[in-house]
Protein backbone atom coordinates (compact mmCIF):
# COMPACT_ATOMS: atom_id res chain seq x y z
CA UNK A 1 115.98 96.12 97.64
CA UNK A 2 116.05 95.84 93.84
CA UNK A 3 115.15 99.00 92.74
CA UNK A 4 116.57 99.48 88.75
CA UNK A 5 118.86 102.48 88.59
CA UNK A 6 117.96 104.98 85.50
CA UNK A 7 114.68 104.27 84.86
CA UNK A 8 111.96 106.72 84.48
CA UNK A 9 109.01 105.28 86.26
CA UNK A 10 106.60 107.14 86.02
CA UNK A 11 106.77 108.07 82.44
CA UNK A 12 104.63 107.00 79.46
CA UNK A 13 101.54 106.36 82.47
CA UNK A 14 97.98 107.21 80.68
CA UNK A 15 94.60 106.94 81.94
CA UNK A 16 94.36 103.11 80.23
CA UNK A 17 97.40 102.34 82.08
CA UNK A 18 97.61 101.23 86.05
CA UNK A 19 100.53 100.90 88.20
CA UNK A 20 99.99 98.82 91.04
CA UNK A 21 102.32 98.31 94.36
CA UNK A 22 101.62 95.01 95.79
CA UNK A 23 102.88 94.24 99.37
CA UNK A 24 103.48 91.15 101.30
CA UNK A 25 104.27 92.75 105.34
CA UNK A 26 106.69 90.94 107.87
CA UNK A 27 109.02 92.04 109.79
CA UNK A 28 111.67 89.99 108.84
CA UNK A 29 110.96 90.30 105.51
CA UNK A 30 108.85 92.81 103.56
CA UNK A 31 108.11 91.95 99.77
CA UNK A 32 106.82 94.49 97.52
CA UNK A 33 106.57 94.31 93.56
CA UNK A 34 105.49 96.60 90.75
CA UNK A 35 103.23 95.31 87.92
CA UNK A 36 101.59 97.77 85.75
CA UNK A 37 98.57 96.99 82.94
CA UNK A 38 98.91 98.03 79.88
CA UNK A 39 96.94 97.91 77.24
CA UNK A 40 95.42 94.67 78.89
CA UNK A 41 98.30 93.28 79.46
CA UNK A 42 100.34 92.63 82.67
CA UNK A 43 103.97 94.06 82.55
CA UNK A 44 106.27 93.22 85.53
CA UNK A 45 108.36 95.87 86.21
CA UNK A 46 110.27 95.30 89.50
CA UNK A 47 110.27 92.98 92.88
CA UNK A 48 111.62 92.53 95.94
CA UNK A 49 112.16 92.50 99.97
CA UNK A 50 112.84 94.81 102.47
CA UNK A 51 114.53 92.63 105.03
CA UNK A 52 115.89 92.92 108.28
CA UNK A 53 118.00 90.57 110.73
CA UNK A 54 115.81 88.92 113.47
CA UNK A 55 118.32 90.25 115.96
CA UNK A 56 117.36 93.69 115.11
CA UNK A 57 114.26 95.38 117.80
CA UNK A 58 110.72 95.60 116.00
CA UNK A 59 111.18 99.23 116.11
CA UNK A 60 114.23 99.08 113.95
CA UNK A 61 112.93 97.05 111.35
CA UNK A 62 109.74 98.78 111.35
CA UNK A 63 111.69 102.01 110.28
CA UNK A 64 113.92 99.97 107.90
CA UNK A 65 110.53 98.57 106.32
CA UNK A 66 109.22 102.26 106.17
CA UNK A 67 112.09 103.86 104.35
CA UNK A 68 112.29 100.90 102.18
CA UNK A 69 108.59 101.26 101.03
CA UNK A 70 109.17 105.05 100.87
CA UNK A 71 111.83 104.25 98.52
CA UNK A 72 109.79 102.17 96.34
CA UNK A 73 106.72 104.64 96.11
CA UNK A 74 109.06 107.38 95.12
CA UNK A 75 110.89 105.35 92.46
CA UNK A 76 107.62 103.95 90.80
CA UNK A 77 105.12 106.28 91.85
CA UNK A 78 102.33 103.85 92.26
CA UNK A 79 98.74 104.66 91.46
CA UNK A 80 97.18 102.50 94.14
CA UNK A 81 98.74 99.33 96.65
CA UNK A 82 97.39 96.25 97.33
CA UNK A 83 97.57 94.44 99.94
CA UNK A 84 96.43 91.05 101.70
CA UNK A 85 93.35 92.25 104.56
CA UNK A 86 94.66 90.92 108.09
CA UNK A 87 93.95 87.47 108.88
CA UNK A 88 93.70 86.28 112.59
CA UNK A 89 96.69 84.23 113.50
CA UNK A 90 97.02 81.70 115.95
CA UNK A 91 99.70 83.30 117.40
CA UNK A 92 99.00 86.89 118.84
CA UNK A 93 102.49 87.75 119.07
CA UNK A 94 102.70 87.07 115.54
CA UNK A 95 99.61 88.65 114.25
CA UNK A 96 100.68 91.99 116.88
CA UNK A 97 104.03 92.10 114.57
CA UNK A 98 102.11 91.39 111.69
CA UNK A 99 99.81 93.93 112.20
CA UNK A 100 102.84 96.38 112.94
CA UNK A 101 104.32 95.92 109.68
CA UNK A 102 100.85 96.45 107.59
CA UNK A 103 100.17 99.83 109.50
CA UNK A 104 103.65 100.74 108.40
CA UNK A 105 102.90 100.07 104.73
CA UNK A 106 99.65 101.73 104.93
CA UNK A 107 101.07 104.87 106.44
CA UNK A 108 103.85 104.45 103.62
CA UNK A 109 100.90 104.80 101.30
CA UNK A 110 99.08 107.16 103.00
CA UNK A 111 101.79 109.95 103.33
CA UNK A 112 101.63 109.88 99.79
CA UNK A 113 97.79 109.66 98.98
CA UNK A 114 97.91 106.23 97.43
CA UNK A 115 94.79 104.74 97.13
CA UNK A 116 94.96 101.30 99.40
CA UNK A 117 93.04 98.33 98.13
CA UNK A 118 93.26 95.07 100.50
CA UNK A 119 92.16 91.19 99.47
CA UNK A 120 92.21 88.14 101.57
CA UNK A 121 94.27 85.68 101.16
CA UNK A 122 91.64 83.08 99.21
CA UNK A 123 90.89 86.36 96.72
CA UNK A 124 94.27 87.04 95.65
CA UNK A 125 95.34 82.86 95.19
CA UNK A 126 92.22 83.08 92.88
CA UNK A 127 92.67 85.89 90.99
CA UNK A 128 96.37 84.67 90.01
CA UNK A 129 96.04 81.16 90.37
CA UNK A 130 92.42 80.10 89.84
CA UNK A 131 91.81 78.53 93.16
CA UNK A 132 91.54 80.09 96.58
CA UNK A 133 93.16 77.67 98.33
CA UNK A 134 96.30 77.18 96.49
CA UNK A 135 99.66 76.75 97.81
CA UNK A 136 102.71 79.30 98.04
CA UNK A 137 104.43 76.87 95.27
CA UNK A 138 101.41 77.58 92.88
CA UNK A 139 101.73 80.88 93.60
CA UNK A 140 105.09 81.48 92.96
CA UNK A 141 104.70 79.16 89.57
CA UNK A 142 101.79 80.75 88.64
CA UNK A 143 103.18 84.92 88.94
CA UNK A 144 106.38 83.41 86.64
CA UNK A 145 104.34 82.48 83.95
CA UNK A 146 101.39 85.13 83.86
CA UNK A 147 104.67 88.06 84.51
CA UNK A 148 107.10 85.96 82.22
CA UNK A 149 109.61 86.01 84.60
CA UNK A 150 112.73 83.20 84.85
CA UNK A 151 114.17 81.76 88.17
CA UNK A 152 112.85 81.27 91.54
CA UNK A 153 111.28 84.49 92.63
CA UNK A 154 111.43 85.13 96.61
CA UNK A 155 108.10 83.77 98.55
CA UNK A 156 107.29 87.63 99.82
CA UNK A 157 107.77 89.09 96.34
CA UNK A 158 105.66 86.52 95.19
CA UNK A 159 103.07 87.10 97.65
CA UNK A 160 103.46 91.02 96.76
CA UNK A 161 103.62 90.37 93.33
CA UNK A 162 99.85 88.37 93.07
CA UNK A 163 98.31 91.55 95.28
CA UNK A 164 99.14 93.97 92.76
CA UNK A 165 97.73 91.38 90.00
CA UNK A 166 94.79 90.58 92.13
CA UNK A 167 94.04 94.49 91.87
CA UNK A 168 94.83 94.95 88.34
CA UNK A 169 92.27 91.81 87.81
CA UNK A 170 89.77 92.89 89.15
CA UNK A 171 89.97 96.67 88.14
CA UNK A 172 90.26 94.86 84.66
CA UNK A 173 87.12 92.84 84.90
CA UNK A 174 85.12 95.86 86.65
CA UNK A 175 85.98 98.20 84.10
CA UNK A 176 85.22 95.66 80.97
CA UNK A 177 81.40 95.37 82.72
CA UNK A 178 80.95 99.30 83.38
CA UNK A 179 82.48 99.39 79.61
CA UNK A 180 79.33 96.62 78.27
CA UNK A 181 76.77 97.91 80.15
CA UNK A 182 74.51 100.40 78.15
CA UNK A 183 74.31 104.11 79.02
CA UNK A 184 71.28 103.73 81.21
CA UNK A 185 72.48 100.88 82.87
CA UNK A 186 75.73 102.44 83.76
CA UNK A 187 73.75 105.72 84.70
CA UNK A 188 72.02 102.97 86.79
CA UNK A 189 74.71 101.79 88.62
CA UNK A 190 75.96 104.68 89.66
């Protein structure tokens, strides 16, 4: 899965800092990946996939993507996941599987108390790549340069990767116009 032996994940966290678990379901292959904000600025700090061989029953690699994810949420403590909001597929059998594999990683969340934040598909390719309809290639280009990060990174990490910066965005942005706003106007909004 990827997860970095002896570090301390959770520690140095403050209220300026987020921690964000981004996750791309399937049920072959689960990504996930951990980017945190600090100080403005968009650390990477792990990535991944929970896979599973196709000749394994959906009920097996459901559990194998649950314990994985449980894994990851206990090793990084998370403040919130993000996650892509379900899409209709042409194929139901697909989008049933699909659908399988996001309840497991928001019942991963949930066990925990995790706040859940979900983005379509056209959100998160423009909040990392500037264009809602951009390609998985952009994508994965795109996360290597804003995360400074060398070498092909996996497809589903990718994908996980840009929810968690699509949050972190956005909470960014949201929290710079709250922050501009005068005290009556933010009393306002409320």
């Amino acid at each position: 899965m990827g997860i970095r032996p002896g570090c301390n994940p959770g520690a140095g966290l403050s209220k300026e800092n987020q921690r964000i678990l981004g996750i791309d379901p399937g049920t072959v292959a689960t990504g996930w990946g951990i980017v945190e904000m600090s100080g403005g600025t968009l650390v990477h700090l792990a990535h991944g996939t929970i896979g599973s061989s196709a000749s394994h029953d959906q009920g097996s690699r459901l559990v194998r993507i649950h314990h994985g994810l449980q894994d990851v949420i206990a090793h990084y403590e998370p403040q919130g996941i993000s996650l892509e909001k379900v899409f209709f597929a042409r194929n139901p059998q697909s989008a049933l599987k699909l659908g399988q594999a996001r309840g497991v990683a928001l019942l991963a969340a949930a066990e925990k108390r995790i706040a859940i934040h979900e983005y379509s598909s056209a959100e998160i390719k423009l909040a990392v790549v500037g264009y809602g309809q951009a390609t998985k290639e952009q994508v994965q280009k795109m996360i290597a340069s804003l995360l400074h990060l060398s070498g092909k990174i996996p497809a589903d990490a990718a994908d996980a990767l840009a929810a968690a910066i699509c949050y972190l965005h956005q909470s960014d942005f949201h929290a710079r116009v709250m922050g501009a706003l005068p005290a009556a106007g933010r009393e306002l909004r409320r």
